[in-house]
PDB file of N, CA and C in Angstrom:
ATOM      1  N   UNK A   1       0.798  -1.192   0.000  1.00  0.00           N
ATOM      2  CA  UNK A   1       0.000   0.000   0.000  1.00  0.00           C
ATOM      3  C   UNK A   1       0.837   1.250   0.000  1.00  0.00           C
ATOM      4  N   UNK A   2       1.648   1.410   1.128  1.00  0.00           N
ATOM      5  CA  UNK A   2       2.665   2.485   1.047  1.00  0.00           C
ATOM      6  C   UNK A   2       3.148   2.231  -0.386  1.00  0.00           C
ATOM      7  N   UNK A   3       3.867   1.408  -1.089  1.00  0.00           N
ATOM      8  CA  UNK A   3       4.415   1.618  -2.939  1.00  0.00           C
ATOM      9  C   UNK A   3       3.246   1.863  -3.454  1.00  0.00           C
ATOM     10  N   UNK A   4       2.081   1.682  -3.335  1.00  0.00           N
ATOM     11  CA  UNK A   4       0.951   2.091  -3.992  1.00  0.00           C
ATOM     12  C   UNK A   4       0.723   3.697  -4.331  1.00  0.00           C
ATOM     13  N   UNK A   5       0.738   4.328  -2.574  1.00  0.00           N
ATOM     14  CA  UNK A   5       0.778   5.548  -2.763  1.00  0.00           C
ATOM     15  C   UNK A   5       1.776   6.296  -3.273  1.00  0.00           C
ATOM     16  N   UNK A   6       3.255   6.128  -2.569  1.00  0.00           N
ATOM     17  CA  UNK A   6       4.227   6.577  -3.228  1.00  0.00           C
ATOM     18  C   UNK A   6       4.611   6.595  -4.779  1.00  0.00           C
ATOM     19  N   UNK A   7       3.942   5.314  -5.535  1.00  0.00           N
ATOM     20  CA  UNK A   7       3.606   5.332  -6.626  1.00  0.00           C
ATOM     21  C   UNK A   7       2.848   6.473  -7.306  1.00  0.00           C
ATOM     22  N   UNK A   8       1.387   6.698  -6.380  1.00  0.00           N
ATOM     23  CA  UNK A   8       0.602   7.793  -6.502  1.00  0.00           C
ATOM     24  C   UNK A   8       1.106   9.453  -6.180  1.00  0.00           C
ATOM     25  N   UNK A   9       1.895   9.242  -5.575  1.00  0.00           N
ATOM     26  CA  UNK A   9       2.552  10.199  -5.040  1.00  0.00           C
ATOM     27  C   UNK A   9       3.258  10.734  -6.297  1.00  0.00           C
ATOM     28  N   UNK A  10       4.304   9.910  -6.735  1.00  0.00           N
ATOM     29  CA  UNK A  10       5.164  10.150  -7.686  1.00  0.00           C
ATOM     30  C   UNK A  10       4.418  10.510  -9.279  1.00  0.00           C
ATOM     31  N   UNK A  11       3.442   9.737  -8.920  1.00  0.00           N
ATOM     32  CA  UNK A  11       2.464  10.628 -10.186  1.00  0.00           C
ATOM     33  C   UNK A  11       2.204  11.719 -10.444  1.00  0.00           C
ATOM     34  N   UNK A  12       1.826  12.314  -8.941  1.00  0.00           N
ATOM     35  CA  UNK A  12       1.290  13.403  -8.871  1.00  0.00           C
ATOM     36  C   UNK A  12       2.364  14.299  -9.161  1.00  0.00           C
ATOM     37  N   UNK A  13       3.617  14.203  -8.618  1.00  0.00           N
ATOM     38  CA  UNK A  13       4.590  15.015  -8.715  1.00  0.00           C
ATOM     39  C   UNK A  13       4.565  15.571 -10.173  1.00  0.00           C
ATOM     40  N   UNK A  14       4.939  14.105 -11.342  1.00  0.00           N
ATOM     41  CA  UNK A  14       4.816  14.131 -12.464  1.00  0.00           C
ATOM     42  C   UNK A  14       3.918  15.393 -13.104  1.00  0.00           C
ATOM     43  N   UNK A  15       2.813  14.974 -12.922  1.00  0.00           N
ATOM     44  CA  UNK A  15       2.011  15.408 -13.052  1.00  0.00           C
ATOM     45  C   UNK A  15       1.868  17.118 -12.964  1.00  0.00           C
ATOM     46  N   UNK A  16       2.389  17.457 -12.035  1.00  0.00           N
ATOM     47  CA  UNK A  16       2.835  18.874 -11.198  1.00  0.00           C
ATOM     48  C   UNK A  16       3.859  19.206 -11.802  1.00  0.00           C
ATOM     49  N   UNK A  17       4.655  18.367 -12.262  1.00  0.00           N
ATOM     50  CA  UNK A  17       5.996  18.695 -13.558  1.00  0.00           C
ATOM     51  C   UNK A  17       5.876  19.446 -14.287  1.00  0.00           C
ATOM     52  N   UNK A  18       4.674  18.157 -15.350  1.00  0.00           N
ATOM     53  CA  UNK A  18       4.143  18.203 -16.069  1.00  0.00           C
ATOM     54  C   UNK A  18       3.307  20.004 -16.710  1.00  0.00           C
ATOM     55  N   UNK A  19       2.666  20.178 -15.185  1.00  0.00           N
ATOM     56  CA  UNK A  19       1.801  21.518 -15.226  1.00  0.00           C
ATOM     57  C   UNK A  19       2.782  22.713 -15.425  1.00  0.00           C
ATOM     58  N   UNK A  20       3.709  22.725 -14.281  1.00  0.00           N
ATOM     59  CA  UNK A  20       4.823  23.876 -14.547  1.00  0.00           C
ATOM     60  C   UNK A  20       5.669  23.700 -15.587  1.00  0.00           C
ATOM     61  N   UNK A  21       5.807  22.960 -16.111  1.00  0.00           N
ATOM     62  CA  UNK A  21       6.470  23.428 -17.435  1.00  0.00           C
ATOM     63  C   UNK A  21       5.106  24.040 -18.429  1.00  0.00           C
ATOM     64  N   UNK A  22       3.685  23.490 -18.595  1.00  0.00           N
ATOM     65  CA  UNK A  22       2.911  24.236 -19.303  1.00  0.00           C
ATOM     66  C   UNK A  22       3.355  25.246 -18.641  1.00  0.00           C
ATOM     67  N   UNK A  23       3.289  25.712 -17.248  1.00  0.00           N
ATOM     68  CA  UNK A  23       2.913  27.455 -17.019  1.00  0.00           C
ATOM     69  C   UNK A  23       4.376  28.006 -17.368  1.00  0.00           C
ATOM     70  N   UNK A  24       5.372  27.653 -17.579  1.00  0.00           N
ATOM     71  CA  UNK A  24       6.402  28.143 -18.107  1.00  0.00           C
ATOM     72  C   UNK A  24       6.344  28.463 -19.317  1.00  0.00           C
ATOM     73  N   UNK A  25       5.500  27.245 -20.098  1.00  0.00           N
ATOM     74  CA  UNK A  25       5.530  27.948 -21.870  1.00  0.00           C
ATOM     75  C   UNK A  25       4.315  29.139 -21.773  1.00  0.00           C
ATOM     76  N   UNK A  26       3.010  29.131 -21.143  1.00  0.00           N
ATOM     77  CA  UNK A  26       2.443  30.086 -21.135  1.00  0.00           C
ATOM     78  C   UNK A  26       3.212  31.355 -20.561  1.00  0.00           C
ATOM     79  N   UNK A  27       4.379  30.910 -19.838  1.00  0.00           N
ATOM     80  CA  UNK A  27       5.380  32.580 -19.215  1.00  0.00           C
ATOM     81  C   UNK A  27       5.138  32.734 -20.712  1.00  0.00           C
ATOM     82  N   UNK A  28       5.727  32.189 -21.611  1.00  0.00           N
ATOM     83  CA  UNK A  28       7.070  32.415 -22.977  1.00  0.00           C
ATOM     84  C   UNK A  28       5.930  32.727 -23.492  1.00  0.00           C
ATOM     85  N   UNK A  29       4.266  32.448 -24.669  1.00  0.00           N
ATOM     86  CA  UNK A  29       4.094  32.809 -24.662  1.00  0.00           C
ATOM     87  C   UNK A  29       3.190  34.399 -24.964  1.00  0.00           C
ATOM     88  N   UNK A  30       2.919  34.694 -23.177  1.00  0.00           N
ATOM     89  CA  UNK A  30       2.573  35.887 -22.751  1.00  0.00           C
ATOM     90  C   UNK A  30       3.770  36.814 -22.887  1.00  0.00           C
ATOM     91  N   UNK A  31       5.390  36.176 -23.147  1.00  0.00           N
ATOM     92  CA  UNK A  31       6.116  37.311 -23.253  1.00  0.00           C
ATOM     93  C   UNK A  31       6.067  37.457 -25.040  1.00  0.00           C
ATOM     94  N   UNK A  32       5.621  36.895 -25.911  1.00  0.00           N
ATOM     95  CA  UNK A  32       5.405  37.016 -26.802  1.00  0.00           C
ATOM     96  C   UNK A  32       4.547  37.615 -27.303  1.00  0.00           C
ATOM     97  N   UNK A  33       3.263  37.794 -26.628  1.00  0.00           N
ATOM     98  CA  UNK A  33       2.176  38.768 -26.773  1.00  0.00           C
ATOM     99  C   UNK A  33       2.796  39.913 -26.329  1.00  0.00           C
ATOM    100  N   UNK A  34       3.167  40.260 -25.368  1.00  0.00           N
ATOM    101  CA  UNK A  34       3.960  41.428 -25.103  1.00  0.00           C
ATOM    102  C   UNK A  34       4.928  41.976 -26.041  1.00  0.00           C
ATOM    103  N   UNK A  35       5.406  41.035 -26.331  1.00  0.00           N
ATOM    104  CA  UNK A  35       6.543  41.474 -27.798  1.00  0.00           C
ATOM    105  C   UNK A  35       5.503  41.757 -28.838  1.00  0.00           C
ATOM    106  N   UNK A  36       5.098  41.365 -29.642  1.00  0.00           N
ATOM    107  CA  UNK A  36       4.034  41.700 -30.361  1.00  0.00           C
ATOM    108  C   UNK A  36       3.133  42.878 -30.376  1.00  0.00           C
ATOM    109  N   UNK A  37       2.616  43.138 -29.116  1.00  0.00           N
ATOM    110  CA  UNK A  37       2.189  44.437 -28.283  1.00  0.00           C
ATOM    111  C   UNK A  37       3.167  45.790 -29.154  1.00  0.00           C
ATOM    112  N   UNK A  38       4.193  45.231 -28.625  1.00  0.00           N
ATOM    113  CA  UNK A  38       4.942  46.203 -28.155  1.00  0.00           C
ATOM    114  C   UNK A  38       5.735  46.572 -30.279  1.00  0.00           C
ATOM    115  N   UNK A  39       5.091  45.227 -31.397  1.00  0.00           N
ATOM    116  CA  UNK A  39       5.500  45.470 -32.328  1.00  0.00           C
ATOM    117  C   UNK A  39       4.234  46.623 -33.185  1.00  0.00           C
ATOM    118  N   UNK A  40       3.182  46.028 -32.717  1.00  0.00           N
ATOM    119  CA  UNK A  40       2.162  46.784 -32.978  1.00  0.00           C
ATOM    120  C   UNK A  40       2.272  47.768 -32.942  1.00  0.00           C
ATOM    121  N   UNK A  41       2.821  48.586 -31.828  1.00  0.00           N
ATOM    122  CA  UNK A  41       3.152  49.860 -31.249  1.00  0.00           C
ATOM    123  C   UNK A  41       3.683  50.534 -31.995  1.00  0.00           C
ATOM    124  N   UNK A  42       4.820  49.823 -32.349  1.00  0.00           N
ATOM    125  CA  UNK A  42       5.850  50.800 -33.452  1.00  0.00           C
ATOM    126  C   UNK A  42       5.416  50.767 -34.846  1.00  0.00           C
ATOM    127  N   UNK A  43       4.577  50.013 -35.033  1.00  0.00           N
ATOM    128  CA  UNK A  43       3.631  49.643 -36.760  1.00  0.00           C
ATOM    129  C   UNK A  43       2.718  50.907 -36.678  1.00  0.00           C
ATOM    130  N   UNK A  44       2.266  51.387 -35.547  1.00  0.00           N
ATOM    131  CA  UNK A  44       1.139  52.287 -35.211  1.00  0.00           C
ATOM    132  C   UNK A  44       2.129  53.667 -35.056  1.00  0.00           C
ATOM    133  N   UNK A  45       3.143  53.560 -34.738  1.00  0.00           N
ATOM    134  CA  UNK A  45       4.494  54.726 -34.619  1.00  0.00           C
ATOM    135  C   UNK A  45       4.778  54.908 -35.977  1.00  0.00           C
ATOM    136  N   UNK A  46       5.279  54.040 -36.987  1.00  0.00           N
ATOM    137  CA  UNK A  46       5.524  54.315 -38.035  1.00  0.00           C
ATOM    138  C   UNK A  46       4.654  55.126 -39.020  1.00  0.00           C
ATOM    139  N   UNK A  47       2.645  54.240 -38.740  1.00  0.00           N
ATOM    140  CA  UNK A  47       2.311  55.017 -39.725  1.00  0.00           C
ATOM    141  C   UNK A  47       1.876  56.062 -39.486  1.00  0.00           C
ATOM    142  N   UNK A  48       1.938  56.687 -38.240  1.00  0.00           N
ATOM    143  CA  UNK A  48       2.183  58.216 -37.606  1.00  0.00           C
ATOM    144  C   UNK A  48       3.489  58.930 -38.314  1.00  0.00           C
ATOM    145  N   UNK A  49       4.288  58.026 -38.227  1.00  0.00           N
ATOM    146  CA  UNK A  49       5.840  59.417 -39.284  1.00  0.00           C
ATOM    147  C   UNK A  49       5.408  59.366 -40.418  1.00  0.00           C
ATOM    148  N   UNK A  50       4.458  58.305 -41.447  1.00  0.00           N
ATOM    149  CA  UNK A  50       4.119  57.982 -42.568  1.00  0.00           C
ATOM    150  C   UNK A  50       3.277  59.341 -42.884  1.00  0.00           C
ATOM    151  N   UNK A  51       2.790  59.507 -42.038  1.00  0.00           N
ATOM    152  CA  UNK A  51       1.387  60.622 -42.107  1.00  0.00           C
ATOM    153  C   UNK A  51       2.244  61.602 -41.902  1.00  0.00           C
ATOM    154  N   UNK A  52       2.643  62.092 -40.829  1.00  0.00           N
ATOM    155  CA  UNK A  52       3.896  63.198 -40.956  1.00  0.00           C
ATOM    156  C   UNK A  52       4.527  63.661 -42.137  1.00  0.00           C
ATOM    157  N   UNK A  53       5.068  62.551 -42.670  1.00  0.00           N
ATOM    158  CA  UNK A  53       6.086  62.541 -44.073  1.00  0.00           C
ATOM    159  C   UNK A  53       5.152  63.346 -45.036  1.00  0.00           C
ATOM    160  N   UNK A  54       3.465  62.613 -45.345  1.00  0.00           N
ATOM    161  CA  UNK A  54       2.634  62.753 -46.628  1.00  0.00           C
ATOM    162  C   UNK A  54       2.508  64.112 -45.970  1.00  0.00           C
ATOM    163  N   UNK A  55       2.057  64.614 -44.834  1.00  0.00           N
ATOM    164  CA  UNK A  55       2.080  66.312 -44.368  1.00  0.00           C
ATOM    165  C   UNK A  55       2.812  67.265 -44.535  1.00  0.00           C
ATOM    166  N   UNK A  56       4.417  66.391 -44.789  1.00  0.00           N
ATOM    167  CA  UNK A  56       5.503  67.261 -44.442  1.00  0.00           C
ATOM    168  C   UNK A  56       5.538  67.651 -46.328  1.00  0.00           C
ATOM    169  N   UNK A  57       5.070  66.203 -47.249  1.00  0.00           N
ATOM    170  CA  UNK A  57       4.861  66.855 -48.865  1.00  0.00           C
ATOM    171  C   UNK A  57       4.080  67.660 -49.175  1.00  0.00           C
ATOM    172  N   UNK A  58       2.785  67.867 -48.459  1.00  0.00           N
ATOM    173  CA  UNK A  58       1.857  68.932 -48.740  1.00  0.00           C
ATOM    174  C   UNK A  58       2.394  69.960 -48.281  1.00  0.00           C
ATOM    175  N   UNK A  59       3.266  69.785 -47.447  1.00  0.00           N
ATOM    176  CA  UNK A  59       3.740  71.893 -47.048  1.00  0.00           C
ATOM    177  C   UNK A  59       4.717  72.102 -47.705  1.00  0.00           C
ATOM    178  N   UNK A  60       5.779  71.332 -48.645  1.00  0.00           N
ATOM    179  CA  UNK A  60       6.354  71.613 -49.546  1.00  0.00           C
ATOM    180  C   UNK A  60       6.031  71.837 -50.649  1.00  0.00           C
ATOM    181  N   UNK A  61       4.587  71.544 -51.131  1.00  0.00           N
ATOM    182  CA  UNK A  61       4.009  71.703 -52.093  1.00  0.00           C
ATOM    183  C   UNK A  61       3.466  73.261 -51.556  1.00  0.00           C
ATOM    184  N   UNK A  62       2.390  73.007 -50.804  1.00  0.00           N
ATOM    185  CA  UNK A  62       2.262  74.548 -50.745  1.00  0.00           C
ATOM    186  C   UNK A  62       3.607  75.571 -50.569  1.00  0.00           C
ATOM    187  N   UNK A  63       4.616  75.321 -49.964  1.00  0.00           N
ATOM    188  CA  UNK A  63       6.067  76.456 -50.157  1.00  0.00           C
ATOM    189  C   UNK A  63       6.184  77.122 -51.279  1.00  0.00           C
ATOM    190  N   UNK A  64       6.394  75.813 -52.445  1.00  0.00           N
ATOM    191  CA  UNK A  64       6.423  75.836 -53.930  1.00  0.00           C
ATOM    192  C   UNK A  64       5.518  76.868 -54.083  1.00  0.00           C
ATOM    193  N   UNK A  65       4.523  76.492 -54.019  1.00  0.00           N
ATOM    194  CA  UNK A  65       3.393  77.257 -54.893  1.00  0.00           C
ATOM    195  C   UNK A  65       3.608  78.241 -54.147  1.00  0.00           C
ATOM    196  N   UNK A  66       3.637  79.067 -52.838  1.00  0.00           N
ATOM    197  CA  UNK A  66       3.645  80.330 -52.008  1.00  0.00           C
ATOM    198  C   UNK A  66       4.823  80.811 -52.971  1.00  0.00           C
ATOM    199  N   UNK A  67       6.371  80.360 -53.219  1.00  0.00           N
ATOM    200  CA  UNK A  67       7.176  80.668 -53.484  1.00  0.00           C
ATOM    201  C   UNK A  67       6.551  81.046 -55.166  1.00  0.00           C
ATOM    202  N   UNK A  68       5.809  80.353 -55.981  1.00  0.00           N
ATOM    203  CA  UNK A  68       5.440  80.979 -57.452  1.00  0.00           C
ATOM    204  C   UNK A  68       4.714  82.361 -56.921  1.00  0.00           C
ATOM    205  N   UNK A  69       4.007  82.255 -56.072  1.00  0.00           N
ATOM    206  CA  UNK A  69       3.210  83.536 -55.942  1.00  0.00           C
ATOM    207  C   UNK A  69       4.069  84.406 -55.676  1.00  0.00           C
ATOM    208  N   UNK A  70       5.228  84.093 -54.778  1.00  0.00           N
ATOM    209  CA  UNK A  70       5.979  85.402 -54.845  1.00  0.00           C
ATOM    210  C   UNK A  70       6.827  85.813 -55.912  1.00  0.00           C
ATOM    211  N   UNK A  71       6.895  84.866 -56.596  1.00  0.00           N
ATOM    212  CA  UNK A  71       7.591  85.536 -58.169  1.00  0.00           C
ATOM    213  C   UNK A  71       6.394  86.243 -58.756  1.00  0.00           C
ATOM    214  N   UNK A  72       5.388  86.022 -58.995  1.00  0.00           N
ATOM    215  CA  UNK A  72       4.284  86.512 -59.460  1.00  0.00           C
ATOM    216  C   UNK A  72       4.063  87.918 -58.933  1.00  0.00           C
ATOM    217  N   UNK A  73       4.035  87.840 -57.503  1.00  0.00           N
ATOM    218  CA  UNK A  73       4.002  89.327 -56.863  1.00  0.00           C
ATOM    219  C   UNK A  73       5.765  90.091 -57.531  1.00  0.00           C
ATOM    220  N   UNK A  74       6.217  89.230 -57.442  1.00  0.00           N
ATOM    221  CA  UNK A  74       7.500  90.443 -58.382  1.00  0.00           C
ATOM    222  C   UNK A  74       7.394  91.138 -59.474  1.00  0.00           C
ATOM    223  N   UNK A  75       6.959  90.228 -59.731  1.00  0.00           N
ATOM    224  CA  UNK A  75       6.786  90.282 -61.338  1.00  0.00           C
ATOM    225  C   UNK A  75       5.316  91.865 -61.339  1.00  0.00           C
ATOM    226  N   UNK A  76       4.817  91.429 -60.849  1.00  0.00           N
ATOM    227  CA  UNK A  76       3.774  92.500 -60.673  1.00  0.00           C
ATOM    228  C   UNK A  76       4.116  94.062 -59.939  1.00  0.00           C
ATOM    229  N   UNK A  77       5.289  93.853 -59.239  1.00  0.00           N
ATOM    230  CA  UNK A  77       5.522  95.050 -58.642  1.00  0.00           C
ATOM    231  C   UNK A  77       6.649  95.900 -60.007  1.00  0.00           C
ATOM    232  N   UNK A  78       7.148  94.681 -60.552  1.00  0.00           N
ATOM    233  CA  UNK A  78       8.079  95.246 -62.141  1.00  0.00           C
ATOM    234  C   UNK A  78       6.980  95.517 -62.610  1.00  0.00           C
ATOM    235  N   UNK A  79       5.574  95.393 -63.114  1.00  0.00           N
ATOM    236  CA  UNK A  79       4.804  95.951 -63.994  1.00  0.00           C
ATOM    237  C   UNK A  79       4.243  97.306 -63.739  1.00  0.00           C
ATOM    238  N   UNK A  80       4.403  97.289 -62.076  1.00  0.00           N
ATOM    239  CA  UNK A  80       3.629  98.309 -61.661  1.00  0.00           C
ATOM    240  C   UNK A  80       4.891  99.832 -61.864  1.00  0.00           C
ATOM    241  N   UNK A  81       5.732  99.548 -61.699  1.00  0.00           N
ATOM    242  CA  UNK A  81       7.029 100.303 -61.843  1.00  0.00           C
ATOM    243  C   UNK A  81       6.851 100.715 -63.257  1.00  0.00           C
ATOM    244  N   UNK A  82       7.187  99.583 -64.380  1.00  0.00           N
ATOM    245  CA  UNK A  82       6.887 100.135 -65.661  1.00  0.00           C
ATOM    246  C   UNK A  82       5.650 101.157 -65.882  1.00  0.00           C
ATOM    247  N   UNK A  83       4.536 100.130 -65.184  1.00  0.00           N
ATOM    248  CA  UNK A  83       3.050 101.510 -65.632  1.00  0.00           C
ATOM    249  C   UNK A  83       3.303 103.171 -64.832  1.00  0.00           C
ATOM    250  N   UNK A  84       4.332 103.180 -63.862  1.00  0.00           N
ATOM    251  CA  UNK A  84       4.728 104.513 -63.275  1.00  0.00           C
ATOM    252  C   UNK A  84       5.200 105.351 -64.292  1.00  0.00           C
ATOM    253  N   UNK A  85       6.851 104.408 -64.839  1.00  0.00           N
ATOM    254  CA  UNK A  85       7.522 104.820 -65.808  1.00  0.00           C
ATOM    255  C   UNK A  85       6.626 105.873 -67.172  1.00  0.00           C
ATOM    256  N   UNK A  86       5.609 104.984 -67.397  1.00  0.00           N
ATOM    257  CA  UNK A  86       4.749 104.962 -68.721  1.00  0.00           C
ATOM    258  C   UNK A  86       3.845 106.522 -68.173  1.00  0.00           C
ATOM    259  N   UNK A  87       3.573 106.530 -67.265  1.00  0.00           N
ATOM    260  CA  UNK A  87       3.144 107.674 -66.761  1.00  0.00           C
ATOM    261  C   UNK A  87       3.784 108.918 -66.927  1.00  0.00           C
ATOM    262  N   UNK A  88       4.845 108.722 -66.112  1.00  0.00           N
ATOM    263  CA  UNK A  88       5.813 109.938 -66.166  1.00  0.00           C
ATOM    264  C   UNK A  88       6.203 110.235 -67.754  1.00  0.00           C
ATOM    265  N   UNK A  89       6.454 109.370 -69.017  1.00  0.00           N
ATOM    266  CA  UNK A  89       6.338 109.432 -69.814  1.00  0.00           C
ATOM    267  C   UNK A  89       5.232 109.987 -70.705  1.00  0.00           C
ATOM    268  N   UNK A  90       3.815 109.979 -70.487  1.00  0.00           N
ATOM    269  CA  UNK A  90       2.721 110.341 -70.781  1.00  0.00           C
ATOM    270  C   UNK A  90       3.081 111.896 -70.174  1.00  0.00           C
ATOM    271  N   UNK A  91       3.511 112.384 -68.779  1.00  0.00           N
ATOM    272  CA  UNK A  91       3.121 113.556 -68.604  1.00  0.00           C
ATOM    273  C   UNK A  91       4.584 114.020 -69.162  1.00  0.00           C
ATOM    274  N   UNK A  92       5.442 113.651 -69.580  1.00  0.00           N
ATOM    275  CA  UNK A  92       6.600 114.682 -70.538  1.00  0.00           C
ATOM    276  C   UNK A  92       5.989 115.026 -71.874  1.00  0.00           C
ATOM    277  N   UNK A  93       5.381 113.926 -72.261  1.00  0.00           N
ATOM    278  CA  UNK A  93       4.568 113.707 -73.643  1.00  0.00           C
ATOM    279  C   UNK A  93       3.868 115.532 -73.643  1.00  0.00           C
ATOM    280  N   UNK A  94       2.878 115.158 -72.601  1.00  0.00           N
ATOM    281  CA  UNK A  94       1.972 116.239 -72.396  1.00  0.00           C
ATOM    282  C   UNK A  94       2.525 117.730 -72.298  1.00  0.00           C
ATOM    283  N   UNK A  95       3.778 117.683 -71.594  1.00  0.00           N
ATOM    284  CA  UNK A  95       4.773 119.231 -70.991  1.00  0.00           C
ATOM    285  C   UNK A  95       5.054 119.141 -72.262  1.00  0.00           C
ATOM    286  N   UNK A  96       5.839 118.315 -73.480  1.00  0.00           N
ATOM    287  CA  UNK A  96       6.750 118.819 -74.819  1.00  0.00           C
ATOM    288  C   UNK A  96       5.540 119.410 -75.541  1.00  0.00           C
ATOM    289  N   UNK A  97       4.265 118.953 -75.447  1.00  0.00           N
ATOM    290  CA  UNK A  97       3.149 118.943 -76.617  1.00  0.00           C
ATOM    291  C   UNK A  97       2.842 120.562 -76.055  1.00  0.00           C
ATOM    292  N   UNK A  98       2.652 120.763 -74.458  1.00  0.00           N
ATOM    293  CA  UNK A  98       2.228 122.400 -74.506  1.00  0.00           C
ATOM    294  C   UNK A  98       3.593 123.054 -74.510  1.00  0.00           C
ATOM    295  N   UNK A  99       4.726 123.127 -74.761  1.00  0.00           N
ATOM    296  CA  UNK A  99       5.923 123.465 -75.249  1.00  0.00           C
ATOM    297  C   UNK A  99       6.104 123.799 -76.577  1.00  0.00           C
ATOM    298  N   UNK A 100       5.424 122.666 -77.581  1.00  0.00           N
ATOM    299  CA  UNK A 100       5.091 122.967 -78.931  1.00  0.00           C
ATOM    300  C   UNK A 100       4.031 123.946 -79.334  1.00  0.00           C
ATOM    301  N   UNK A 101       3.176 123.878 -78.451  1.00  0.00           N
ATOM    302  CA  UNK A 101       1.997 125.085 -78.584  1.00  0.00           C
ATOM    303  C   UNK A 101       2.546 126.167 -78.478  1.00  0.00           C
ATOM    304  N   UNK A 102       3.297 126.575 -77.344  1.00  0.00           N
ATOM    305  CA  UNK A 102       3.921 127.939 -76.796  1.00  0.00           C
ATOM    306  C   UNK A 102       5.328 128.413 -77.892  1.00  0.00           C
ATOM    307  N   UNK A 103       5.684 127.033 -78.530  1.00  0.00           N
ATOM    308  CA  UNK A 103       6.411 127.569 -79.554  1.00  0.00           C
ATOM    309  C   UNK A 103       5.917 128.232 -81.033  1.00  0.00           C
ATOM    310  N   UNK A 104       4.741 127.995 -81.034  1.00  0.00           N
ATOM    311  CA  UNK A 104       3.991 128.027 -82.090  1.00  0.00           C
ATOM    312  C   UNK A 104       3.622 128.925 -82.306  1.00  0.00           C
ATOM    313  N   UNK A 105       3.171 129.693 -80.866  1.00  0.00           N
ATOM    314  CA  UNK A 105       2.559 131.071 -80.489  1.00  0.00           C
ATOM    315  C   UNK A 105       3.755 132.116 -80.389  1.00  0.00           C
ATOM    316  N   UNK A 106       4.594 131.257 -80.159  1.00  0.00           N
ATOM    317  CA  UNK A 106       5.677 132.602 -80.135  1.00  0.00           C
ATOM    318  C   UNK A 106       6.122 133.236 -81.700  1.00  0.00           C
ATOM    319  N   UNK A 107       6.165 131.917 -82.350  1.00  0.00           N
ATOM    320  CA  UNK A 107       6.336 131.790 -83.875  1.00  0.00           C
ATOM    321  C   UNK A 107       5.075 132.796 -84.581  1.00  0.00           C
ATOM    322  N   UNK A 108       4.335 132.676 -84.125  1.00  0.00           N
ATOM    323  CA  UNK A 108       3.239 133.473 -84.857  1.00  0.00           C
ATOM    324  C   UNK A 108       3.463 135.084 -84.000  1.00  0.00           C
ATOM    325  N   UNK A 109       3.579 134.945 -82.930  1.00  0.00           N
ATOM    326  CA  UNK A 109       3.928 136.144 -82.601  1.00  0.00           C
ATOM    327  C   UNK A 109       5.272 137.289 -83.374  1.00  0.00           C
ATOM    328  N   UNK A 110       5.982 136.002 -83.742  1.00  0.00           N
ATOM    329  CA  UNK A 110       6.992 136.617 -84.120  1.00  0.00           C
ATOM    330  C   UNK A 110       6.925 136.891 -85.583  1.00  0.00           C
ATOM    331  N   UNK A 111       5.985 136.101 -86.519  1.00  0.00           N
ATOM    332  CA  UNK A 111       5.649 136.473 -87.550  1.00  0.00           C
ATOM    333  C   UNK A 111       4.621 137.865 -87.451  1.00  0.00           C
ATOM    334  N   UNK A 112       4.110 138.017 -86.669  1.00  0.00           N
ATOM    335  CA  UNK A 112       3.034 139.706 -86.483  1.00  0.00           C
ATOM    336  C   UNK A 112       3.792 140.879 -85.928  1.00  0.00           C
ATOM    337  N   UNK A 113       5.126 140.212 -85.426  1.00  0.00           N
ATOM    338  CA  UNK A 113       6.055 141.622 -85.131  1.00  0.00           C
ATOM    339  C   UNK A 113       6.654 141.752 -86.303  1.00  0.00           C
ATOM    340  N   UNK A 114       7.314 140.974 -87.357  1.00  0.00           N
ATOM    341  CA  UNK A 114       7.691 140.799 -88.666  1.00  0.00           C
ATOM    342  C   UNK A 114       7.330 141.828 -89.435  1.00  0.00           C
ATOM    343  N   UNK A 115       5.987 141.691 -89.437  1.00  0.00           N
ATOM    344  CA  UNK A 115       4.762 142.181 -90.266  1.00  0.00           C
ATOM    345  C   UNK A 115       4.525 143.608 -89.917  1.00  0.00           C
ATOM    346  N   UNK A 116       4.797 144.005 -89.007  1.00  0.00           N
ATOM    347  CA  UNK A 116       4.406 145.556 -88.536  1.00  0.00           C
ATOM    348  C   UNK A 116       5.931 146.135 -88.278  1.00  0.00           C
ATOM    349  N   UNK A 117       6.975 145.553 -88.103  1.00  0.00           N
ATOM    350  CA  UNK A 117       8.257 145.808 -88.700  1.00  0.00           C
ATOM    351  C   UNK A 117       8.112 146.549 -90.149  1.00  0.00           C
ATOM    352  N   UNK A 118       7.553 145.399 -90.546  1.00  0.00           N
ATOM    353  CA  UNK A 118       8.122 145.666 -92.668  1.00  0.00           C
ATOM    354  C   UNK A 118       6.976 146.864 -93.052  1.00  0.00           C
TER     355      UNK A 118
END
């Protein structure tokens, strides 16, 4: 009877072996879910810089384009300069043209002093 139990005994041990090594592979694994966890994490990190990155092309795209507009605004402040130019040109236009009048008048004046001269 005693080898009976001790028999039983030694089963049980087995048995109890048996169990802690399962709960050892369940340690391994739960540290594998944790690893995994923890890969997820950085899969979920990455496509956060991913999104960053496609954000960081749209504000280089808009730069670009801000940067055409400011050639455009140059370009427009050279036109606006020329249409000044074109101005000041229009009013010399205008000063030579009553210059030509006043020469004209003097010319005729000077033909009626001519005339009462002779």
């Amino acid at each position: 009877m005693l080898l009976q139990r001790t028999a039983g005994l030694d089963m049980l041990l087995q048995r109890t072996a048996g169990l802690d090594m399962l709960l050892q592979r369940t340690a391994g694994l739960d540290m594998l879910l944790q690893r995994t966890a923890g890969l997820d994490m950085l899969l979920q990190r990455t496509a956060g810089l991913d999104m960053l990155l496609q954000r960081s092309a749209v504000l280089d795209m808009l730069l670009q384009r801000a940067a055409g507009l400011d050639m455009l605004l140059q370009r427009a402040a050279g036109l606006d300069m020329l249409l000044q130019r074109a101005a000041g040109l229009d009013m010399l236009l205008q000063r030579s043209a009553g210059l030509d009048m006043l020469l004209q008048r003097t010319a005729g004046l000077d033909m009626l002093h001519q005339r009462r001269t002779d």
